[in-house]
Protein backbone atom coordinates (compact mmCIF):
# COMPACT_ATOMS: atom_id res chain seq x y z
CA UNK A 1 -41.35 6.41 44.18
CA UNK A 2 -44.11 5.46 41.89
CA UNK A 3 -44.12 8.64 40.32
CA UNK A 4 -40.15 8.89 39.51
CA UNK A 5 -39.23 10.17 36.03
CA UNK A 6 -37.26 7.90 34.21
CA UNK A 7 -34.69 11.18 33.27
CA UNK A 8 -34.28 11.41 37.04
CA UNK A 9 -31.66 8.75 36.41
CA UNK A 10 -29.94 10.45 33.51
CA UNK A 11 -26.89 11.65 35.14
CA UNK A 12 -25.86 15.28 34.90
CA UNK A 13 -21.95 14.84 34.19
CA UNK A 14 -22.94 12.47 31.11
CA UNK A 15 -25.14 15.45 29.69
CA UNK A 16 -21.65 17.82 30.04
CA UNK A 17 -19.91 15.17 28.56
CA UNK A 18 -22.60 15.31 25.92
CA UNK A 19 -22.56 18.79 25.20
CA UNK A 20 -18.72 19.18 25.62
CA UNK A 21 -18.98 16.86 21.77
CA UNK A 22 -21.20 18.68 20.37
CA UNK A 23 -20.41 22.00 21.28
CA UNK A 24 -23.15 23.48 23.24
CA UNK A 25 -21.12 23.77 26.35
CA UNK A 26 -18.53 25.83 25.37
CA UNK A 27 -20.14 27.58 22.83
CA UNK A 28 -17.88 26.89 20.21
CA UNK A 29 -18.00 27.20 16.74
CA UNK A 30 -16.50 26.14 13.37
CA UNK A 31 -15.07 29.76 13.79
CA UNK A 32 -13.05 29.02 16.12
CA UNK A 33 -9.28 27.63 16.35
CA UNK A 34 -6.27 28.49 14.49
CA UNK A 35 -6.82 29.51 10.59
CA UNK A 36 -4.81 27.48 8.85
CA UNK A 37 -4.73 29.56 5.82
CA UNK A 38 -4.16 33.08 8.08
CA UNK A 39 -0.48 33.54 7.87
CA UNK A 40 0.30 30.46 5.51
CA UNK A 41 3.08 32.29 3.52
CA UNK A 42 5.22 32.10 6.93
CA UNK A 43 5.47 28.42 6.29
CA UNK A 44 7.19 29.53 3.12
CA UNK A 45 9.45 32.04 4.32
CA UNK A 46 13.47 31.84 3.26
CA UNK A 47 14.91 29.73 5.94
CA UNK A 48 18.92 29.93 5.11
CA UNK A 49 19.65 26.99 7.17
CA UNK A 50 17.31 24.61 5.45
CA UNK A 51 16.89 26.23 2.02
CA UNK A 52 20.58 25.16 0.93
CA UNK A 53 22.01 21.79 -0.02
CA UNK A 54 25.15 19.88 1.17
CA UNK A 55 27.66 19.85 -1.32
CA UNK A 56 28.04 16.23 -0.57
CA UNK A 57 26.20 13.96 -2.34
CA UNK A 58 25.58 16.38 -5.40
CA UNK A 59 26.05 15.34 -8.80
CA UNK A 60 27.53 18.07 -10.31
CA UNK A 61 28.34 16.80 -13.87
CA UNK A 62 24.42 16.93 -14.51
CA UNK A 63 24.25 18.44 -18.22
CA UNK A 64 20.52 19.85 -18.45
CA UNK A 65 20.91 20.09 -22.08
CA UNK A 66 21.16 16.80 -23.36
CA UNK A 67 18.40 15.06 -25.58
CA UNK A 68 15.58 13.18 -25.00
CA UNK A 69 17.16 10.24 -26.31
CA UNK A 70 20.32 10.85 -24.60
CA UNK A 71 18.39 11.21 -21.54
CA UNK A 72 16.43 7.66 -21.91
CA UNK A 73 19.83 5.87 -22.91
CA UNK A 74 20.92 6.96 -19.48
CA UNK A 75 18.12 5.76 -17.42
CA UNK A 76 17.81 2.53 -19.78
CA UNK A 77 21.78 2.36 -18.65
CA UNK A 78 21.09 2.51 -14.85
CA UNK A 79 18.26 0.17 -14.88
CA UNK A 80 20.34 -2.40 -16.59
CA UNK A 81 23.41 -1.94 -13.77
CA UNK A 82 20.71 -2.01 -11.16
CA UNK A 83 19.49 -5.16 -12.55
CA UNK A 84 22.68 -6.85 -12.58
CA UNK A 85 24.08 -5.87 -9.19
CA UNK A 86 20.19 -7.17 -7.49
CA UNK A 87 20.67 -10.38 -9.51
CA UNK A 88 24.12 -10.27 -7.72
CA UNK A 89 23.07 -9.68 -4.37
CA UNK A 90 20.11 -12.23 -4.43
């Protein structure tokens, strides 16, 4: 056995398992797979069921009109009630 090669000891199921990551055994390609961008606007197709709000929970007194400075009193509002009822709670 003088004359063994040392690949004689490279087993054959590590050199599929090889090839399997890289590709070679099956052959495959970047090409292959699903296309993520073939048929993308079905993600975006009208779904009835989810496309529509529960009433509940809606604020429907919004006014979409109002000023900037209207608009900054409000939040300035909330942030101080917010403030109070965590100084509350802690």
């Amino acid at each position: 056995m003088a004359n063994r090669d040392v690949h004689d000891d490279f087993d054959l199921s590590q050199a599929d398992e090889e090839d399997a990551y890289s590709g070679v055994a099956r052959g495959d390609s970047e090409d292959e797979g699903e296309d993520l961008m073939e048929n993308m606007e079905a993600d975006y197709r009208p779904m009835d069921g989810l496309d529509r709000y529960e009433r509940e929970g809606l604020d429907e007194d919004f006014v979409d009109d109002v000023t900037e400075e209207e608009r900054l009193d409000a939040r300035a509002s909330a942030e101080r009630e917010l403030a109070r009822r965590d100084a509350l709670e802690a």
